[in-house]
Protein backbone atom coordinates (compact mmCIF):
# COMPACT_ATOMS: atom_id res chain seq x y z
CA UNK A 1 12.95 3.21 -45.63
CA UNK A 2 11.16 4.39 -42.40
CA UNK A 3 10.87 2.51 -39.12
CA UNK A 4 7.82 3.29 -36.72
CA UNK A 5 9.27 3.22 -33.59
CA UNK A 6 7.06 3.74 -30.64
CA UNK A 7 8.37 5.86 -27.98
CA UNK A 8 8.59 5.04 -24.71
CA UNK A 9 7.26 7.72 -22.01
CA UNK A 10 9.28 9.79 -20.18
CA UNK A 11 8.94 9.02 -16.41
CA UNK A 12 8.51 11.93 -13.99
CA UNK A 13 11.76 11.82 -11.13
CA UNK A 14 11.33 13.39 -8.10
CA UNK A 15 13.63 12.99 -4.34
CA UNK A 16 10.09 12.38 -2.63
CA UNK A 17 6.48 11.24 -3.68
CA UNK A 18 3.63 11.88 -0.67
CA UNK A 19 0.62 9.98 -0.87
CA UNK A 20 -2.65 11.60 0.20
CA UNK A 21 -3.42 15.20 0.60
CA UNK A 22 -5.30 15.77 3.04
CA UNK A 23 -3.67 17.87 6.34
CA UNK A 24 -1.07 15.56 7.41
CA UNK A 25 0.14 15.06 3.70
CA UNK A 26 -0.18 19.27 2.56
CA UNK A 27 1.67 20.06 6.01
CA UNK A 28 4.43 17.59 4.71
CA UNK A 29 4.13 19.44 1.26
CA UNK A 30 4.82 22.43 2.40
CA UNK A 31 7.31 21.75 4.77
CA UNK A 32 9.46 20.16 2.09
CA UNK A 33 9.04 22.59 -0.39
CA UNK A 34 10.87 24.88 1.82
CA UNK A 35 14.36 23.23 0.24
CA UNK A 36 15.51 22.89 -3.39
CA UNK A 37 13.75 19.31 -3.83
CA UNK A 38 11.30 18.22 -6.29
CA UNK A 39 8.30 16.65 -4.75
CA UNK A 40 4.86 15.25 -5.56
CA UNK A 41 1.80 15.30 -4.19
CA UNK A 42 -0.68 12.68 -4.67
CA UNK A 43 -4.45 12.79 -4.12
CA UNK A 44 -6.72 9.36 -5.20
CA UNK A 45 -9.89 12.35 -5.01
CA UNK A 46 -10.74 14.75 -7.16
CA UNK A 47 -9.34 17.52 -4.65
CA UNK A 48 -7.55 17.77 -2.07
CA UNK A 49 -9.47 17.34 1.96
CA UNK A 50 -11.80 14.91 0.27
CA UNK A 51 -11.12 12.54 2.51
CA UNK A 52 -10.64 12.00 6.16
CA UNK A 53 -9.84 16.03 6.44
CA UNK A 54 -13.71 17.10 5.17
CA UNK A 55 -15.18 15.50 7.95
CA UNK A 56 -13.17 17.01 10.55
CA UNK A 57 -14.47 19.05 13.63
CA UNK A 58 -11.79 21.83 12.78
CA UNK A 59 -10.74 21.65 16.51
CA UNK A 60 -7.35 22.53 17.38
CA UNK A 61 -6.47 21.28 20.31
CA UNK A 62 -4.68 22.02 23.86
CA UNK A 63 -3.22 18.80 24.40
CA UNK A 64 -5.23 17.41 27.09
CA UNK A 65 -6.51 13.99 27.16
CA UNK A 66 -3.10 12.39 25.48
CA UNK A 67 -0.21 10.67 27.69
CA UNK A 68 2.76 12.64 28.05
CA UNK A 69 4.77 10.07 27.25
CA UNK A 70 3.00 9.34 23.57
CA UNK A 71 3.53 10.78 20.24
CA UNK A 72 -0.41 12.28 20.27
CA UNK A 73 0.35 13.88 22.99
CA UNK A 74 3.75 15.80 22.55
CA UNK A 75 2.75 16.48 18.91
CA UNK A 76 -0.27 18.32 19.75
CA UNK A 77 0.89 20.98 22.13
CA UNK A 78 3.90 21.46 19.48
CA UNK A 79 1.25 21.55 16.68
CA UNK A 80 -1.07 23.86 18.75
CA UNK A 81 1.93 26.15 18.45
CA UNK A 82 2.69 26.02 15.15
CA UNK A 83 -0.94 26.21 13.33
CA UNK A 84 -0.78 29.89 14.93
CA UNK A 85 2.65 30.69 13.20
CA UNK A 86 1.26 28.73 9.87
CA UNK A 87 -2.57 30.67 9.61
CA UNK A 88 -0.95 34.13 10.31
CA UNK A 89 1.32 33.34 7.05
CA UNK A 90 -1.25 31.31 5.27
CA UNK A 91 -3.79 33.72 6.37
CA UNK A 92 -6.22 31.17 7.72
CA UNK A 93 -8.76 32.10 10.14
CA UNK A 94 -7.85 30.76 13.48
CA UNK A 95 -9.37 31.58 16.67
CA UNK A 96 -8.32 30.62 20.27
CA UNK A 97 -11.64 30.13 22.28
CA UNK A 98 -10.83 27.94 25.21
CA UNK A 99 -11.57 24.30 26.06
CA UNK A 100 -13.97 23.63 29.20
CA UNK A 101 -13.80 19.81 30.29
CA UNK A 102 -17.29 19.78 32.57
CA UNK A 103 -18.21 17.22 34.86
CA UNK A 104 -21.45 16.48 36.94
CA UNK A 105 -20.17 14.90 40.00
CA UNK A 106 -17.51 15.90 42.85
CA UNK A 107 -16.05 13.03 42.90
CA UNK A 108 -14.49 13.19 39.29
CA UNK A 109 -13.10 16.48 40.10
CA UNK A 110 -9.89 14.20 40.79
CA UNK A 111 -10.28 13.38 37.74
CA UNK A 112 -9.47 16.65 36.19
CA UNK A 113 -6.95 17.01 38.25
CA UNK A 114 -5.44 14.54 36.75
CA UNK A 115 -5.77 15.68 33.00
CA UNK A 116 -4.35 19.14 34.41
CA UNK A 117 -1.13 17.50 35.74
CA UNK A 118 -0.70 15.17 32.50
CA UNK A 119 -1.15 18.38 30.72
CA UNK A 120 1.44 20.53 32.64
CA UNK A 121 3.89 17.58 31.90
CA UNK A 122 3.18 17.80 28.22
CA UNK A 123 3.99 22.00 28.82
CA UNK A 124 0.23 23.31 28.81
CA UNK A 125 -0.10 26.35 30.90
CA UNK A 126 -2.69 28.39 32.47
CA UNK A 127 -4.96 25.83 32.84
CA UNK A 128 -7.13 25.85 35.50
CA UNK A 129 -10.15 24.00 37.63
CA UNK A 130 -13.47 26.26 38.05
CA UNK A 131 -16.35 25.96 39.44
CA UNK A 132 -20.55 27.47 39.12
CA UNK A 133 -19.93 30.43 39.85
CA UNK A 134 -17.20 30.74 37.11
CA UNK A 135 -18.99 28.79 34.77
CA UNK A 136 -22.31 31.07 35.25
CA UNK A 137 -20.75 33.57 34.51
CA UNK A 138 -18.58 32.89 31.53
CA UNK A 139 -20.88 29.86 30.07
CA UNK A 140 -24.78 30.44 31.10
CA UNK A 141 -26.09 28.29 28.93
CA UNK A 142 -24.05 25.12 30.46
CA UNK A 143 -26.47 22.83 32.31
CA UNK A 144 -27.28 23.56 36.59
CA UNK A 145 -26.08 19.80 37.18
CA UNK A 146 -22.43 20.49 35.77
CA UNK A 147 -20.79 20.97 39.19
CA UNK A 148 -16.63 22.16 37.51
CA UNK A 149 -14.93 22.26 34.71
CA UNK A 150 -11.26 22.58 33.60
CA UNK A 151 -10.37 25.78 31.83
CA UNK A 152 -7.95 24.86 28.62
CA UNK A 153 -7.66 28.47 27.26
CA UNK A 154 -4.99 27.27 24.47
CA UNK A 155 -7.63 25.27 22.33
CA UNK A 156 -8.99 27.06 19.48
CA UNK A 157 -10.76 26.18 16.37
CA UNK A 158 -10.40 26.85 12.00
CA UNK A 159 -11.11 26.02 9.02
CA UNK A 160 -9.84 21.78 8.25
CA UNK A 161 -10.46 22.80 4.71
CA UNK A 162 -9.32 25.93 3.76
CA UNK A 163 -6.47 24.93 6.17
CA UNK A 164 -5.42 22.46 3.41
CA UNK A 165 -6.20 24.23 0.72
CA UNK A 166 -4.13 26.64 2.01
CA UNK A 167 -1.14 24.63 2.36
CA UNK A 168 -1.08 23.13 -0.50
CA UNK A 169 -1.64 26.10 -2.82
CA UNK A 170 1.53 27.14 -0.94
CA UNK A 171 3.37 23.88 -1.31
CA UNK A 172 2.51 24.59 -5.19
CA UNK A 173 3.51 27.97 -5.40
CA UNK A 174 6.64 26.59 -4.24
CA UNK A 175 7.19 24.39 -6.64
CA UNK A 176 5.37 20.94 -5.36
CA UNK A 177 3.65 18.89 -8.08
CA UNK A 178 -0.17 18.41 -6.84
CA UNK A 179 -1.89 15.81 -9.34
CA UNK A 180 -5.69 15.02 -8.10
CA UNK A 181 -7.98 11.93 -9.33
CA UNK A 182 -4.38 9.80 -9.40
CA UNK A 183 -4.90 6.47 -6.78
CA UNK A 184 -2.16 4.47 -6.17
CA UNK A 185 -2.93 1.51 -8.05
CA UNK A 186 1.20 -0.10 -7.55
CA UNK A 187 4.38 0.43 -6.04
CA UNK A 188 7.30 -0.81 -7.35
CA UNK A 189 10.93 -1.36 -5.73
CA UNK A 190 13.35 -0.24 -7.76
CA UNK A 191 17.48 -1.19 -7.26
CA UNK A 192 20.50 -0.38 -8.60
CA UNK A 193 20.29 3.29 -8.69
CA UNK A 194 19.17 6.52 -6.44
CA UNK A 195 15.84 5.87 -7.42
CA UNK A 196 13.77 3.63 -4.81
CA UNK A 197 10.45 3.43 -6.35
CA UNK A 198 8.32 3.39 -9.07
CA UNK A 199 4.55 4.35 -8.20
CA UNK A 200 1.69 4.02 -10.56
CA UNK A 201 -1.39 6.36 -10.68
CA UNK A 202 -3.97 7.26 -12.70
CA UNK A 203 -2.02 5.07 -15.69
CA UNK A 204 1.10 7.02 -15.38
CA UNK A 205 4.65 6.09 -13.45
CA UNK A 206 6.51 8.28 -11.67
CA UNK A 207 9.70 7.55 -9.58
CA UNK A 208 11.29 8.86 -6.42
CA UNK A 209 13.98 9.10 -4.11
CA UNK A 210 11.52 8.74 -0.74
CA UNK A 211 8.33 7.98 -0.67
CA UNK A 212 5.97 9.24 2.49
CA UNK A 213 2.77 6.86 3.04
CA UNK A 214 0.00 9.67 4.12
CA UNK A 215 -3.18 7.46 2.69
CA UNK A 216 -5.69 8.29 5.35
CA UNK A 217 -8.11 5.34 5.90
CA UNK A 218 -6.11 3.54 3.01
CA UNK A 219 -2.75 4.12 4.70
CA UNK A 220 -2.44 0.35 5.64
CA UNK A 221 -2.94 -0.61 1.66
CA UNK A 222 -0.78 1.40 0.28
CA UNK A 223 2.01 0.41 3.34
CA UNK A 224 1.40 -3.44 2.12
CA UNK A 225 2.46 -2.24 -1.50
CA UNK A 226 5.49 -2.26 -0.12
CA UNK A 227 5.50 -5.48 2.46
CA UNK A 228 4.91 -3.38 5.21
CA UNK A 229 2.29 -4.84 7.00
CA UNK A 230 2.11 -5.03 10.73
CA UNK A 231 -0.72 -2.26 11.32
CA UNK A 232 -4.12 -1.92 10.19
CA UNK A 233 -6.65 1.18 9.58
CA UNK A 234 -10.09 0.27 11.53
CA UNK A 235 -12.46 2.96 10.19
CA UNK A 236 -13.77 4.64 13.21
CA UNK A 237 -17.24 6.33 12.21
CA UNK A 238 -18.31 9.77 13.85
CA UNK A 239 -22.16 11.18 13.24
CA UNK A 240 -21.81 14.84 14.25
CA UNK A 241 -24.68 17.48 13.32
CA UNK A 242 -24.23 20.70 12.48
CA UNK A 243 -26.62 23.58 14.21
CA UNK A 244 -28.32 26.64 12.34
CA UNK A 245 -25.79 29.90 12.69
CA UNK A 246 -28.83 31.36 14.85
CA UNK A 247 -27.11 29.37 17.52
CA UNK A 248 -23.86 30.74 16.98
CA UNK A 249 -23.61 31.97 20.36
CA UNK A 250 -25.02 29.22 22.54
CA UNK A 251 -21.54 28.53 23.79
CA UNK A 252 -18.37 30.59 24.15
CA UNK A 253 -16.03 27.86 24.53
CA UNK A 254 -15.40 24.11 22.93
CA UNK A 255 -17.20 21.99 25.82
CA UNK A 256 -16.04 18.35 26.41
CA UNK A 257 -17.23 15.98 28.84
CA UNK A 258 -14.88 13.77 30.50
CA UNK A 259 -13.09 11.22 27.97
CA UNK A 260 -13.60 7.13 27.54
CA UNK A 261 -11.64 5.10 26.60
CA UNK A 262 -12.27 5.54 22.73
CA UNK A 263 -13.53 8.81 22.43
CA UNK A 264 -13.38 12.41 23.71
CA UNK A 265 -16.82 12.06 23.72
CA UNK A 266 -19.96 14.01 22.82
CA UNK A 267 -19.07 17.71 22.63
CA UNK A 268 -20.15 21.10 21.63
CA UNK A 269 -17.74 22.42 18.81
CA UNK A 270 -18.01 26.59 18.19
CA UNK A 271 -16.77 26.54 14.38
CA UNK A 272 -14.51 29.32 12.70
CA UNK A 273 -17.70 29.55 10.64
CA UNK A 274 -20.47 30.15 12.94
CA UNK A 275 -22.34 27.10 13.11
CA UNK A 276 -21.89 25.38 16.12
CA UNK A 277 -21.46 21.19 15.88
CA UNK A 278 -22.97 18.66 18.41
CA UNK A 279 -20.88 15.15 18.49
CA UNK A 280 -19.49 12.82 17.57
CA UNK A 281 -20.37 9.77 18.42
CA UNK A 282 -17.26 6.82 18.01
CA UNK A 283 -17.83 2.81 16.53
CA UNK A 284 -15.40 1.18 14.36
CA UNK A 285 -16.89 -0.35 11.31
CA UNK A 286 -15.41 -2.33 8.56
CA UNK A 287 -16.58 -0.27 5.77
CA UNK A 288 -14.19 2.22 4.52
CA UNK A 289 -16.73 4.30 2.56
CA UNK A 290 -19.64 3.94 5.51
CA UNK A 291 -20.56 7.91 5.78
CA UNK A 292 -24.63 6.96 6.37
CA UNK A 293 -26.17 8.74 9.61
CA UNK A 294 -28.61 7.12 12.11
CA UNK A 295 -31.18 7.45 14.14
CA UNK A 296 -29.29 5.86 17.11
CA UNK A 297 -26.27 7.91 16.35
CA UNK A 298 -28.54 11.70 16.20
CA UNK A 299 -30.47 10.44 19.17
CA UNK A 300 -26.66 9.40 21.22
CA UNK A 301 -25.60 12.60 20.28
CA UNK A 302 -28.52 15.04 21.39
CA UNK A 303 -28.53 12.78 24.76
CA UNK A 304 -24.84 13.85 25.63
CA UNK A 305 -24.95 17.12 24.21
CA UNK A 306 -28.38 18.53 25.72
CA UNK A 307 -27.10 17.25 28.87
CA UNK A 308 -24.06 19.72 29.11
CA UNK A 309 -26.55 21.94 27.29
CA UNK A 310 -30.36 21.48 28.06
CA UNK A 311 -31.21 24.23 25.52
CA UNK A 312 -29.73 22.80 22.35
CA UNK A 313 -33.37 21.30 20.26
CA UNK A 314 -33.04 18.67 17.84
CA UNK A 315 -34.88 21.39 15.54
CA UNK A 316 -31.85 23.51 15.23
CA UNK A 317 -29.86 20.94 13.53
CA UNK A 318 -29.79 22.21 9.39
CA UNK A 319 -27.39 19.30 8.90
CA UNK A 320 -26.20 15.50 9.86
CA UNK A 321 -22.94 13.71 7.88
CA UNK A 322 -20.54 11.30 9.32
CA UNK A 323 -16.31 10.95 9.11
CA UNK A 324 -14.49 8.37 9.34
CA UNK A 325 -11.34 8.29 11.44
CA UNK A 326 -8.24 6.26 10.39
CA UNK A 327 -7.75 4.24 13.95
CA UNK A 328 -4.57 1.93 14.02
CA UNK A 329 -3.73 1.35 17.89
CA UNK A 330 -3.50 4.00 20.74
CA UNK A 331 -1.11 5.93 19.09
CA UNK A 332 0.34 7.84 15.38
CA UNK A 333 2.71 5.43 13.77
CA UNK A 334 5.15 7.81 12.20
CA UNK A 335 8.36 6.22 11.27
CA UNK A 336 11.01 5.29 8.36
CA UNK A 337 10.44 1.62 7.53
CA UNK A 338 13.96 0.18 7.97
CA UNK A 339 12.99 -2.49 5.93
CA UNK A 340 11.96 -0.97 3.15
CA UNK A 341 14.97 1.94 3.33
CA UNK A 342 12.90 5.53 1.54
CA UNK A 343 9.82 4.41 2.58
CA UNK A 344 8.26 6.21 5.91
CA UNK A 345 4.88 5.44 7.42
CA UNK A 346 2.65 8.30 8.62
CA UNK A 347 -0.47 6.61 9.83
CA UNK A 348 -3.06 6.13 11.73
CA UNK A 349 -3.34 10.21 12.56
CA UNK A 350 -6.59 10.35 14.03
CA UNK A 351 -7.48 13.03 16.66
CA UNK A 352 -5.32 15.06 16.89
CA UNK A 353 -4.25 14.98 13.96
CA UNK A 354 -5.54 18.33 12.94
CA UNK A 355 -3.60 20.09 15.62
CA UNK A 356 -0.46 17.96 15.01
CA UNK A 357 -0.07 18.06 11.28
CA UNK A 358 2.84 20.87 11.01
CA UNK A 359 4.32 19.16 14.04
CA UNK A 360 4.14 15.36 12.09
CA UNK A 361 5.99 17.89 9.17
CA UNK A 362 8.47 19.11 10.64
CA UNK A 363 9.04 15.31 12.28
CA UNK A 364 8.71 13.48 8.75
CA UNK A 365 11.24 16.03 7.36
CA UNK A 366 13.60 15.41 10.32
CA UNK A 367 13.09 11.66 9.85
CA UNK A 368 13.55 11.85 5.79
CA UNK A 369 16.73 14.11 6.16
CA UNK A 370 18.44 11.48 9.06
CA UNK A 371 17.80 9.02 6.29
CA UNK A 372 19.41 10.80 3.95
CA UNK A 373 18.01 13.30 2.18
CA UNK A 374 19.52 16.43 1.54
CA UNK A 375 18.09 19.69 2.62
CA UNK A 376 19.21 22.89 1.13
CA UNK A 377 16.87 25.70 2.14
CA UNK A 378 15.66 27.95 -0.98
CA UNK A 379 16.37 31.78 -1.00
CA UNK A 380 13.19 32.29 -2.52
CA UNK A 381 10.66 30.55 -0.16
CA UNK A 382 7.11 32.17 -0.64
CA UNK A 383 6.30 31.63 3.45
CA UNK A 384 3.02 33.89 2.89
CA UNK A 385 -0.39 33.99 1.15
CA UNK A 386 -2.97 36.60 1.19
CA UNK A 387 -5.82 36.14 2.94
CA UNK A 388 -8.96 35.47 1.34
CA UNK A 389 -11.92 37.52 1.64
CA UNK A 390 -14.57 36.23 2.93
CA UNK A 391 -17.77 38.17 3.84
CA UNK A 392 -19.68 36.64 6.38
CA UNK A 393 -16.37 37.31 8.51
CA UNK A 394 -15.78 40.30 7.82
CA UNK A 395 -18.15 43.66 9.09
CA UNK A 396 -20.98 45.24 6.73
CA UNK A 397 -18.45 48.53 6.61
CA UNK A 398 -16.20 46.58 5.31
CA UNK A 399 -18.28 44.84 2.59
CA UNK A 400 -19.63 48.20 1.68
CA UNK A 401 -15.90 49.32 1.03
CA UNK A 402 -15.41 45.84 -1.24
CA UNK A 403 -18.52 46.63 -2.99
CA UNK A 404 -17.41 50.28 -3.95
CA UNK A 405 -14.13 49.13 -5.28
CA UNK A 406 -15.66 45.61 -7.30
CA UNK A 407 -19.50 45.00 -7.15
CA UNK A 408 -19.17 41.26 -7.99
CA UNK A 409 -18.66 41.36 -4.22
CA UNK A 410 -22.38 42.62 -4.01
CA UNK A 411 -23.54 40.01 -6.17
CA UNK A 412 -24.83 37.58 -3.55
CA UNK A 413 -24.78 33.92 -4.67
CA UNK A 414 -25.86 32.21 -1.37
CA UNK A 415 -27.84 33.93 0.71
CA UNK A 416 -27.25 31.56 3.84
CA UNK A 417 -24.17 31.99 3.98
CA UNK A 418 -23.61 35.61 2.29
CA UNK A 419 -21.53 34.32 -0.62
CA UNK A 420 -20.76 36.53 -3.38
CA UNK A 421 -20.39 35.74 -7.01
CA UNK A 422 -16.36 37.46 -6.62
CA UNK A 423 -15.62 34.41 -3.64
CA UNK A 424 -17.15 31.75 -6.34
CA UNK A 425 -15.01 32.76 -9.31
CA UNK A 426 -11.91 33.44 -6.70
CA UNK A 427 -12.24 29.82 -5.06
CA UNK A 428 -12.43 28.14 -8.88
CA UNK A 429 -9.14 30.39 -9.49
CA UNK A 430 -7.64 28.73 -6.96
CA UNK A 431 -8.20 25.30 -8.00
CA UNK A 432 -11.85 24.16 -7.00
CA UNK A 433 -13.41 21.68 -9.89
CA UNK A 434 -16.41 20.42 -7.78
CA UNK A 435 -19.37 21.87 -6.00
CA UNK A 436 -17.73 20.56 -2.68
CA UNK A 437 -15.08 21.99 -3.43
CA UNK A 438 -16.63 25.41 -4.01
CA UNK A 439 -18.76 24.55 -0.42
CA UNK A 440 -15.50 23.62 1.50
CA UNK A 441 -13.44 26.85 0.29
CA UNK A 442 -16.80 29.27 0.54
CA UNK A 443 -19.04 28.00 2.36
CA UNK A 444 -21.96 28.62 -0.62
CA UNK A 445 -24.91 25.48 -0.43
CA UNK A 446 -23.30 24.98 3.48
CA UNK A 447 -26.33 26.93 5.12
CA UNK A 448 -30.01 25.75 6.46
CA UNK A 449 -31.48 25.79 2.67
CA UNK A 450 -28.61 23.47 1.22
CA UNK A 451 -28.03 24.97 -1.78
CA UNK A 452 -31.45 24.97 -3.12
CA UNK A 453 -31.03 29.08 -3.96
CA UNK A 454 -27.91 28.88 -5.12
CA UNK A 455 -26.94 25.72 -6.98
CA UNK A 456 -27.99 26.21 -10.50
CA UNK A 457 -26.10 29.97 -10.35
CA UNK A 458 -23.10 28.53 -9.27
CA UNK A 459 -22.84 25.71 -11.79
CA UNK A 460 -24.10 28.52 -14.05
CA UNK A 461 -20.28 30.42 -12.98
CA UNK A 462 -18.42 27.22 -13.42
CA UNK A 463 -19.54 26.54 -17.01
CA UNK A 464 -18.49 30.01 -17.53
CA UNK A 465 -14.77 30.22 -15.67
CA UNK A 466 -13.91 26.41 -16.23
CA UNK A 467 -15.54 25.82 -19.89
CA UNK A 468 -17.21 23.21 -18.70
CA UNK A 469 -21.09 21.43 -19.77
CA UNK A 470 -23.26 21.03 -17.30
CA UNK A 471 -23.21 17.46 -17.78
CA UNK A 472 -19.22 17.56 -16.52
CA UNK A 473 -20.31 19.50 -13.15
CA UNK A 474 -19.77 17.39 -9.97
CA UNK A 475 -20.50 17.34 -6.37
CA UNK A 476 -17.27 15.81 -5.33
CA UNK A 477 -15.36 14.08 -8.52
CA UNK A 478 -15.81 11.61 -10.93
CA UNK A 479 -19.77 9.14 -10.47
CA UNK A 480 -20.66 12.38 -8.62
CA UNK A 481 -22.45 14.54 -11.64
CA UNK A 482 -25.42 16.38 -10.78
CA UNK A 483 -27.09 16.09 -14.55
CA UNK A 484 -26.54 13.44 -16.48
CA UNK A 485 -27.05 14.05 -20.42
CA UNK A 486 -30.58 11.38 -21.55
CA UNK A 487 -29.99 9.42 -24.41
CA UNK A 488 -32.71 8.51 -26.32
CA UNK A 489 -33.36 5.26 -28.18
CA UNK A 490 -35.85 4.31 -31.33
């Protein structure tokens, strides 16, 4: 006689779950995997800088503009060390182009003073106060009302999102477990064992040792999973608009004007991929998924922007989108929750959070390790990636020599942004399933024509590297599909 016993699922045991990957949660990813632990990363999109991370300005910052006595501020400078250690291994482009705080009137030249002595306490150096002459000759295109500036040559600027694809393919390579498309949907406390928690996603369970709360804008929910709940996320929206590469060169530094309360303000953001940004503007709003520009925002922004910079035309904007910050008080909250013992907050990591993500690592590991988790370094840590190619940074020579030795590299995809068919099949190699995320790690459909030459030829690749119909092709994950299959009736 038989008996039909149904068998219960294994459950997947790992020494630390992270929720969210976007930079703060790859930069604790990678971190970790640096020591023989087994660790999870989970992402509620379908990949990873989906959320707070894709709208970023890609601004790494000096330091300036945060109290010397707060966590913003003494985890930037460390992080605007760090991110130059992490791209040379990663192989991320990051430049240093200098910061330029402007003002229009003598009297807040005090005022700068003031950021540059704040700074110096938080350990910037070589900053420095200049005036016309300085700025004519090093910034023409700044506006003849701007009376000084201070010089912050340690800001620079990269990539947010091949930043974190870039850590996290290395976090994976080193053994972390990324799983995409899985939301928190429960946490359960767990006693009686080394095992804290049991967290649900995407219909599975998994259990852990430590679990770090990296949510983003959702960082607050997934806290009161746990009956953590003495902070909240306020969405904080940002328009910002990005200019046509002709205007690559209007300015040869990141230009601020002099901060509120709230904001840095409006600025003027050189990318690492040509085309400048103007903005962004700052309002809290209660909607977590409000991304929808304005009129009143575009119209804010080209105010304070043309007014550093008369020459800047609303005609040279090729695109507007909004982000939405995760605000949650004046400062991070980064901390075990006593509590709840395994479970540490890492929240509200607005600007800069960017800059300060391998700094909030390297804290979060410290933190999880005085709380007793054990750190033994691997032998075999893969600290380095190579770079990936891409061609509208590199010279024509160069191209010519790529061509020679593989002529998908001539095989231009998107002309805007000189994409070839070899970076399209390389980026869905590395893990890209959408057509963001072919946009965000290539930059093909990112230029003045949006895709309209190259969409249907890079769907056209995915079908044929991924297997895929065209009915399964997304712009960003599942409710996103760009053809949807007609059914017929009668």
């Amino acid at each position: 006689m038989y008996h039909n016993y149904e068998l219960m699922p294994t459950i997947e045991r790992y020494d630390a779950i992270i929720v969210g990957a976007g930079v703060t949660g790859a930069a604790i990813a990678r971190e970790l995997s640096k020591y023989k632990l087994r660790v999870l990363l989970l992402e509620k999109e379908a990949e990873p800088a989906f959320g707070v991370s894709k709208s970023n300005s890609g601004i790494i910052h000096a330091g300036t503009q945060n109290h010397p006595d707060s966590l913003k501020g003494r985890l930037c400078v460390a992080g605007n060390k760090l991110i130059r250690e992490i791209s040379a291994e990663l192989g991320v482009h990051f430049v240093e182009v200098g910061q330029l705080i402007v003002v229009f009137d003598e009297a807040d030249v005090a005022e700068l003073d003031r950021i540059k002595r704040e700074g110096e306490e938080l350990g910037i150096k070589d900053m420095q106060i200049v005036r016309r002459d300085w700025l004519s000759l090093y910034e023409p295109n700044l506006g003849s009302e701007i009376v000084a500036a201070l010089y912050v040559p340690s800001a620079g600027i990269i990539s947010p999102y091949r930043l974190v694809y870039d850590l996290t393919e290395n976090a994976v390579k080193n053994g972390v477990v990324l799983k995409t498309s899985h939301r928190v949907a429960g946490i359960r406390r767990l006693s009686g064992g080394p095992y804290r928690f049991e967290v649900e996603a995407a219909g599975s369970k998994y259990q852990t040792r430590f679990l770090i709360n990296a949510a983003g804008l959702f960082a607050d929910k997934v806290s009161a999973m746990v009956g953590v709940t003495d902070f909240k996320i306020t969405p904080r929206k940002g328009e910002e608009y990005l200019l046509d590469k002709k205007r690559e060169h209007i300015a040869n530094h990141l230009v601020f004007p002099l901060p509120t309360p709230t904001s840095k303000g409006i600025l003027i953001i050189k990318t690492s991929d040509g085309n400048p940004m103007i903005g962004p503007t700052a309002r809290d709003t209660g909607d977590r998924s409000d991304l929808a520009t304005t009129e009143e925002g575009l119209n804010e922004v080209l105010a304070g922007a043309r007014r550093m910079m008369p020459s800047i035309e609303r005609g040279d904007i090729i695109a507007y989108f909004a982000g939405l910050r995760p605000a949650a008080g004046k400062d991070f909250i980064i901390r075990h929750e006593t509590a709840v013992p395994g479970f540490v907050n890492v929240a509200g990591i607005q600007s800069p959070g960017l800059t300060a993500a391998p700094a909030i690592a390297t804290m979060v590991v410290g933190i999880l390790h005085g709380n007793g988790l054990v750190l033994t370094p691997k032998k075999n840590f893969h600290s380095t990636r190579e770079k990936t190619t891409h061609l509208f940074e590199i010279p024509l020579s160069k191209t010519r020599e790529l061509i020679q030795k593989d002529p998908s590299y001539g095989d231009i995809v998107c002309r805007c942004e000189m994409v070839s068919a070899k970076e399209i099949r390389e980026a869905i190699r590395r893990g890209a399933r959408t057509m963001d995320g072919i946009k965000f790690r290539t930059r093909a459909q990112a230029g003045r024509c949006h895709g309209g030459f190259c969409t249907t030829r890079i769907m056209k690749i995915m079908q044929e590297e991924l297997g895929m119909t065209v009915e399964e092709i997304t712009k960003r994950g599942e409710g996103s599909e760009l053809v949807r299959e007609e059914r017929r009736h009668g």
